[in-house]
C-alpha atoms as a PDB file:
ATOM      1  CA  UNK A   1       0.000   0.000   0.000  1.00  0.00           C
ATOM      2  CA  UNK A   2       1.709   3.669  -1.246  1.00  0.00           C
ATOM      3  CA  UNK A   3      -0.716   5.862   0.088  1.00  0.00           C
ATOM      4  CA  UNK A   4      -0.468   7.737  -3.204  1.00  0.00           C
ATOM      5  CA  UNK A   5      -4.482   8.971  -2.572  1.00  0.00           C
ATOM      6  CA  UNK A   6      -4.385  12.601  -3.288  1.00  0.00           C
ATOM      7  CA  UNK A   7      -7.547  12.850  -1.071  1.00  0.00           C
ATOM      8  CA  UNK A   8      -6.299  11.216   1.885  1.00  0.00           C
ATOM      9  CA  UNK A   9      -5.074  13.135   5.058  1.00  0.00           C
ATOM     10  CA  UNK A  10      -1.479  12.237   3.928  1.00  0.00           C
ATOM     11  CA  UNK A  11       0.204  13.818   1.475  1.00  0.00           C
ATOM     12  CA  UNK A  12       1.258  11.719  -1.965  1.00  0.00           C
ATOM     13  CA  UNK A  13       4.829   9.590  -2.562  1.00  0.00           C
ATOM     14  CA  UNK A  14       5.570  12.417  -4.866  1.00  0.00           C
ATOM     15  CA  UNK A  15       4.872  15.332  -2.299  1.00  0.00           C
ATOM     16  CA  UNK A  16       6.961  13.174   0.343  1.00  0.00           C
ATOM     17  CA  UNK A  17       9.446  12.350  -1.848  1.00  0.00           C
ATOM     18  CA  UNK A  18       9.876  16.317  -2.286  1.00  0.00           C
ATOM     19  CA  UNK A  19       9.798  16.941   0.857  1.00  0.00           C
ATOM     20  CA  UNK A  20      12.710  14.184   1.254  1.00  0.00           C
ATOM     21  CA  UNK A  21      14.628  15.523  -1.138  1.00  0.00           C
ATOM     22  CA  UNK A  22      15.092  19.336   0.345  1.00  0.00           C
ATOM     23  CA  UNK A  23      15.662  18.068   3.545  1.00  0.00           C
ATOM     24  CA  UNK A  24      19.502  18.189   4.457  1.00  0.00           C
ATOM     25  CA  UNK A  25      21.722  15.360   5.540  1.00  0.00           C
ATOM     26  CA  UNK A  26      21.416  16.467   9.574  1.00  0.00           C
ATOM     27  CA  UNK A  27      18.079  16.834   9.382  1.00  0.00           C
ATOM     28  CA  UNK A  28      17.559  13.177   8.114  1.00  0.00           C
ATOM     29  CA  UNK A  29      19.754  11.647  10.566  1.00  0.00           C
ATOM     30  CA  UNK A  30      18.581  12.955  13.121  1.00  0.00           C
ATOM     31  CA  UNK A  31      15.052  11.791  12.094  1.00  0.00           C
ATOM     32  CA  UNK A  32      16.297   8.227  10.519  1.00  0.00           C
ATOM     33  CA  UNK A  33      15.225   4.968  12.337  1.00  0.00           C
ATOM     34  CA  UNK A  34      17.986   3.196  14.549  1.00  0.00           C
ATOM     35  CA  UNK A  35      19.679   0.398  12.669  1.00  0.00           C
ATOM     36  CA  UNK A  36      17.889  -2.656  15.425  1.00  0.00           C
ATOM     37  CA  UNK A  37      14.163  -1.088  13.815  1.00  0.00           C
ATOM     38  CA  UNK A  38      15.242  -2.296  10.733  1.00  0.00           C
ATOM     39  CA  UNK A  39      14.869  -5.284   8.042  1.00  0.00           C
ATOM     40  CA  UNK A  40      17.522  -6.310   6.435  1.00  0.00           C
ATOM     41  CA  UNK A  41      18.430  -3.404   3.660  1.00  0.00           C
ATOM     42  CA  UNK A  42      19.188  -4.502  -0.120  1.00  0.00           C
ATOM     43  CA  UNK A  43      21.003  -2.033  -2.080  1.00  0.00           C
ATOM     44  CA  UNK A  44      18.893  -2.262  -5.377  1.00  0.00           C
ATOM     45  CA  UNK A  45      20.734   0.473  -6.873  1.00  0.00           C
ATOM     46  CA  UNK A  46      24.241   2.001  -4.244  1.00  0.00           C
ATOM     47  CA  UNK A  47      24.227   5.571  -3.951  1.00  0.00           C
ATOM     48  CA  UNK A  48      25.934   7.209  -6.960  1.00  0.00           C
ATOM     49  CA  UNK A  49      26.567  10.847  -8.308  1.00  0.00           C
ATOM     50  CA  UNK A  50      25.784  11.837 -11.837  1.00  0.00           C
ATOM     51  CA  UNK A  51      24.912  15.172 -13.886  1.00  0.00           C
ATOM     52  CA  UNK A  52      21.812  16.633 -14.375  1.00  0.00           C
ATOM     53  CA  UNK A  53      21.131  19.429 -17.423  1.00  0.00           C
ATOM     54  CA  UNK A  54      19.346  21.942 -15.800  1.00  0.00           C
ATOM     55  CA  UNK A  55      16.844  24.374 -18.312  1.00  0.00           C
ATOM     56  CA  UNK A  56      15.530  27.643 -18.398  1.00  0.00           C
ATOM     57  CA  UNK A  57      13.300  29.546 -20.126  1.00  0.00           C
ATOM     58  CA  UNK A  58      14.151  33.142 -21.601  1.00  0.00           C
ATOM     59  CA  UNK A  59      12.011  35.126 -19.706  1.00  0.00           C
ATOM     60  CA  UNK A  60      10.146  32.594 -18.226  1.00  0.00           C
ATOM     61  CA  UNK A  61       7.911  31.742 -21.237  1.00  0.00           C
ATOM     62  CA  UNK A  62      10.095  31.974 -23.833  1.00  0.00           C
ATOM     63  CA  UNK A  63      12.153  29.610 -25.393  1.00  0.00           C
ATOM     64  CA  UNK A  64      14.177  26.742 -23.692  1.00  0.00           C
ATOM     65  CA  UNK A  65      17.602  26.812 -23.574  1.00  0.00           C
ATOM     66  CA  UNK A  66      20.113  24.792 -21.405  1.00  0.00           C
ATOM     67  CA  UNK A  67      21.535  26.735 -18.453  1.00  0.00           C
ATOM     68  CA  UNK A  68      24.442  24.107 -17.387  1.00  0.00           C
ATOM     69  CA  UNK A  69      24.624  21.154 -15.361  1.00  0.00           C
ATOM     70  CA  UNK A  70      24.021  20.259 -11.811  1.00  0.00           C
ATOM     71  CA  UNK A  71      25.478  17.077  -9.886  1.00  0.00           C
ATOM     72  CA  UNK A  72      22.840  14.700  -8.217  1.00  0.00           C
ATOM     73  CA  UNK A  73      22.654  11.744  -6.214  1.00  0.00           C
ATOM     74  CA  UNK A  74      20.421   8.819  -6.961  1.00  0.00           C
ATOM     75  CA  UNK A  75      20.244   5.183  -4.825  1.00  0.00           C
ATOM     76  CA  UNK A  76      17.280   2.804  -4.586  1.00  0.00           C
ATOM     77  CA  UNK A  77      16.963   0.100  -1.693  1.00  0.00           C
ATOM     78  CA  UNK A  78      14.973  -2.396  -0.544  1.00  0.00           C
ATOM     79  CA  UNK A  79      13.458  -3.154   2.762  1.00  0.00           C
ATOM     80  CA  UNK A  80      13.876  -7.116   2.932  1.00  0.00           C
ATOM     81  CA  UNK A  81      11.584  -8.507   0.669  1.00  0.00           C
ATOM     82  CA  UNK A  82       9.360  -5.279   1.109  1.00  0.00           C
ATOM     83  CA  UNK A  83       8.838  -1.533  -0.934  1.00  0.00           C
ATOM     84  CA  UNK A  84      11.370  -0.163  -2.871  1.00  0.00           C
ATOM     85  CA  UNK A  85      12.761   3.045  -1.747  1.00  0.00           C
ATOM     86  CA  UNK A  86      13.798   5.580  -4.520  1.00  0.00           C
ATOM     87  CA  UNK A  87      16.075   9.017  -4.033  1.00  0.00           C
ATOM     88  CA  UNK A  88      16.936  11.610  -6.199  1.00  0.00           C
ATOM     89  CA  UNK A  89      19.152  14.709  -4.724  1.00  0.00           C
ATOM     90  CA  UNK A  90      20.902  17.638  -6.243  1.00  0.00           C
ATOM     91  CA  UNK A  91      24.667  17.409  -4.579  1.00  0.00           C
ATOM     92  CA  UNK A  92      26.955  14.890  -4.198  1.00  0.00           C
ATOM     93  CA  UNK A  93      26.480  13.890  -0.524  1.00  0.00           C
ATOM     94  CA  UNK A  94      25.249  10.077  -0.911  1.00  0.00           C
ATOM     95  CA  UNK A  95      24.797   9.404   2.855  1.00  0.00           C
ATOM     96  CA  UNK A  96      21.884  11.625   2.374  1.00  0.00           C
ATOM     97  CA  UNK A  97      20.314   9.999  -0.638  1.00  0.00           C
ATOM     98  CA  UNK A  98      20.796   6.543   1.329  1.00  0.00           C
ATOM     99  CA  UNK A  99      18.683   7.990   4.213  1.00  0.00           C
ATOM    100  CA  UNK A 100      16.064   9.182   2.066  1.00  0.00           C
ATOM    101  CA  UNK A 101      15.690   5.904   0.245  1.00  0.00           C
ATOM    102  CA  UNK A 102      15.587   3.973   3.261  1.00  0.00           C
ATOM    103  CA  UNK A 103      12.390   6.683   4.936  1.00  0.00           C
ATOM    104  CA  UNK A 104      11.076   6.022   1.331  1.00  0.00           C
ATOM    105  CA  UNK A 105      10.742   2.834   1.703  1.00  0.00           C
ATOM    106  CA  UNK A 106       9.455   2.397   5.194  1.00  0.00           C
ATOM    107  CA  UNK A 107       7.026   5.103   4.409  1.00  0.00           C
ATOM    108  CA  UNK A 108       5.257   2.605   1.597  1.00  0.00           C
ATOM    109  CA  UNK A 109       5.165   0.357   4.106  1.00  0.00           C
ATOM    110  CA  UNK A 110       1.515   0.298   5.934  1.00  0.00           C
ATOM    111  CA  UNK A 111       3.220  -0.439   9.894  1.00  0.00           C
ATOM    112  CA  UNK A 112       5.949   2.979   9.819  1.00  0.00           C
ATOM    113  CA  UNK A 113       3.549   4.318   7.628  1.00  0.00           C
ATOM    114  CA  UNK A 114       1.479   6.932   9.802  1.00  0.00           C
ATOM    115  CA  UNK A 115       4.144   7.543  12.388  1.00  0.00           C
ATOM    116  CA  UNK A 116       6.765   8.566  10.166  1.00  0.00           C
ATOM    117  CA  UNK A 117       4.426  10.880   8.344  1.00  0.00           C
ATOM    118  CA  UNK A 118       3.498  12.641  11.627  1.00  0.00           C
ATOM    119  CA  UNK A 119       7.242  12.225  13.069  1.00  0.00           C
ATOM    120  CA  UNK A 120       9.195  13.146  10.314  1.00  0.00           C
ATOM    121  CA  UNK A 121       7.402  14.278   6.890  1.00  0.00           C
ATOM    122  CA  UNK A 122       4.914  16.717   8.387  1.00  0.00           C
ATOM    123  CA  UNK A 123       7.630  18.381  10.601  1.00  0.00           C
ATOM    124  CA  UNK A 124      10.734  18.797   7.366  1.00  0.00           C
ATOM    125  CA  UNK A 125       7.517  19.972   5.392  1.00  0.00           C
ATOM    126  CA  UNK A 126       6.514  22.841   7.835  1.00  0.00           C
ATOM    127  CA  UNK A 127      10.301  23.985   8.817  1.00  0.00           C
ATOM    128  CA  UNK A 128      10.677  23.973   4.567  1.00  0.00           C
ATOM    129  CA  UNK A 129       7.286  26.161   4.142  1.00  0.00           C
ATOM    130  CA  UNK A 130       8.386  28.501   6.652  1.00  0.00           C
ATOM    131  CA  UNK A 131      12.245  28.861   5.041  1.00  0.00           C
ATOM    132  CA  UNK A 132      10.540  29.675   1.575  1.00  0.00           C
ATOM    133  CA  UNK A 133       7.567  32.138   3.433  1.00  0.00           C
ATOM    134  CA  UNK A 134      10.844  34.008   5.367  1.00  0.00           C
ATOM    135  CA  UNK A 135      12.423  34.502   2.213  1.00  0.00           C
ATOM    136  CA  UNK A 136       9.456  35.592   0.247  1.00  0.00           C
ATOM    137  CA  UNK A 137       8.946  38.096   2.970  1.00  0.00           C
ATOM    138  CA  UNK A 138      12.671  39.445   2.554  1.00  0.00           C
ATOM    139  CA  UNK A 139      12.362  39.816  -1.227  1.00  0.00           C
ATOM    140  CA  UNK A 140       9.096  41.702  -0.787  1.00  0.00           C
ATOM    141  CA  UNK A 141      10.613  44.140   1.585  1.00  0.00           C
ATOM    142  CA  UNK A 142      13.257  44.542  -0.645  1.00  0.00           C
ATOM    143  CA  UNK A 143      10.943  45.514  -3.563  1.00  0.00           C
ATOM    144  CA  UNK A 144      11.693  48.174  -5.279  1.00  0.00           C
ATOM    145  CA  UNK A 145       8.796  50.335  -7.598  1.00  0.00           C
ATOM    146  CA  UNK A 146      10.094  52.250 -10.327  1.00  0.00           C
ATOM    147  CA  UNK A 147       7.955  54.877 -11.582  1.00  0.00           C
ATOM    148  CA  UNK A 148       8.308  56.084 -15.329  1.00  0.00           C
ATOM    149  CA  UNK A 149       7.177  60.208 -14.994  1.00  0.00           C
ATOM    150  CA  UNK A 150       6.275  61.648 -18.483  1.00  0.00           C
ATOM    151  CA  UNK A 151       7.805  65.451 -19.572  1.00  0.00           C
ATOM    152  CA  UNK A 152       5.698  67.715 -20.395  1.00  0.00           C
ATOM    153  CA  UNK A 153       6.538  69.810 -23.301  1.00  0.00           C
ATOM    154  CA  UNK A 154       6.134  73.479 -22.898  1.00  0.00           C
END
C-alpha cells in the first residue's frame, strides 16, 4: 500500500518524496530509524553521483535553452523482501540519498507508515514552508517600484 491517494489526510509519494529531497543530511539523521528497527536493507541500486542538465526559459515563457549542469545523487533500496525506496538529490552527498531511500521505503510500508508521516514528513515539510515564506517576505521588503514620470513639453 503507497498511500499515493491525493484525497487522503497524507500527502502523496511524490509530495513526500519532495519533501525528502530538500531536507539536508542532519536533518535526516537525526530523524532516521535506529539500525535494530530495521529489516535487512538490499542495495537495489548504491548511492551514486551523476549530472543533471538543468533548463531555463528566456524570460520565463520563452524559449528553452540549457543553463548548465548540476550534480545529483540517486540510490534505490529495498526493505527485505518489502517496498522499494527511490532518491533523487541535487549534490553529491550520498549518505543523504541513502537515508532518504531507506524513509522512502518504510514510508510505503503500511506499519511505519502513519508515524513517520506525523514524526518526520509533516515536521521537514513545515520547517521547509516557513524557510521559503521568510524569504518571500525578505524579497518583498526589498521591492523596489520604479515609476516612469512623463515630460511635459512646454
Amino acid at each position: 500500500m503507497t498511500h499515493n491517494n491525493p484525497t487522503s489526510e497524507y500527502p502523496t509519494r511524490a509530495a513526500w518524496l519532495a519533501v525528502l529531497a530538500r531536507a539536508t543530511l542532519a536533518e535526516l539523521e537525526g530523524m532516521a530509524p535506529a539500525a535494530n528497527e530495521l529489516t535487512e536493507l538490499k542495495l537495489v541500486r548504491p548511492p551514486e553521483i551523476g549530472m543533471v542538465m538543468l533548463r531555463g526559459r528566456v524570460g520565463g515563457t520563452g524559449n528553452p535553452f540549457n543553463l548548465g549542469e548540476a550534480s545529483v545523487v540517486r540510490c534505490a533500496l529495498r526493505l527485505g523482501d518489502g517496498p522499494l525506496g527511490v532518491s533523487y538529490a541535487l549534490g553529491r552527498d550520498k549518505r543523504r540519498a541513502e537515508l532518504a531511500a531507506l524513509l522512502d521505503a518504510m514510508l510505503q510500508d503500511p506499519e511505519h507508515h502513519d508515524r513517520l508521516q506525523s514524526q518526520v514528513v509533516a515536521p521537514l515539510a513545515r520547517a521547509q514552508a516557513n524557510v521559503r515564506a521568510k524569504k518571500q517576505q525578505d524579497v518583498a521588503a526589498s521591492k523596489v517600484e520604479f515609476f516612469t514620470f512623463v515630460r511635459g513639453e512646454a
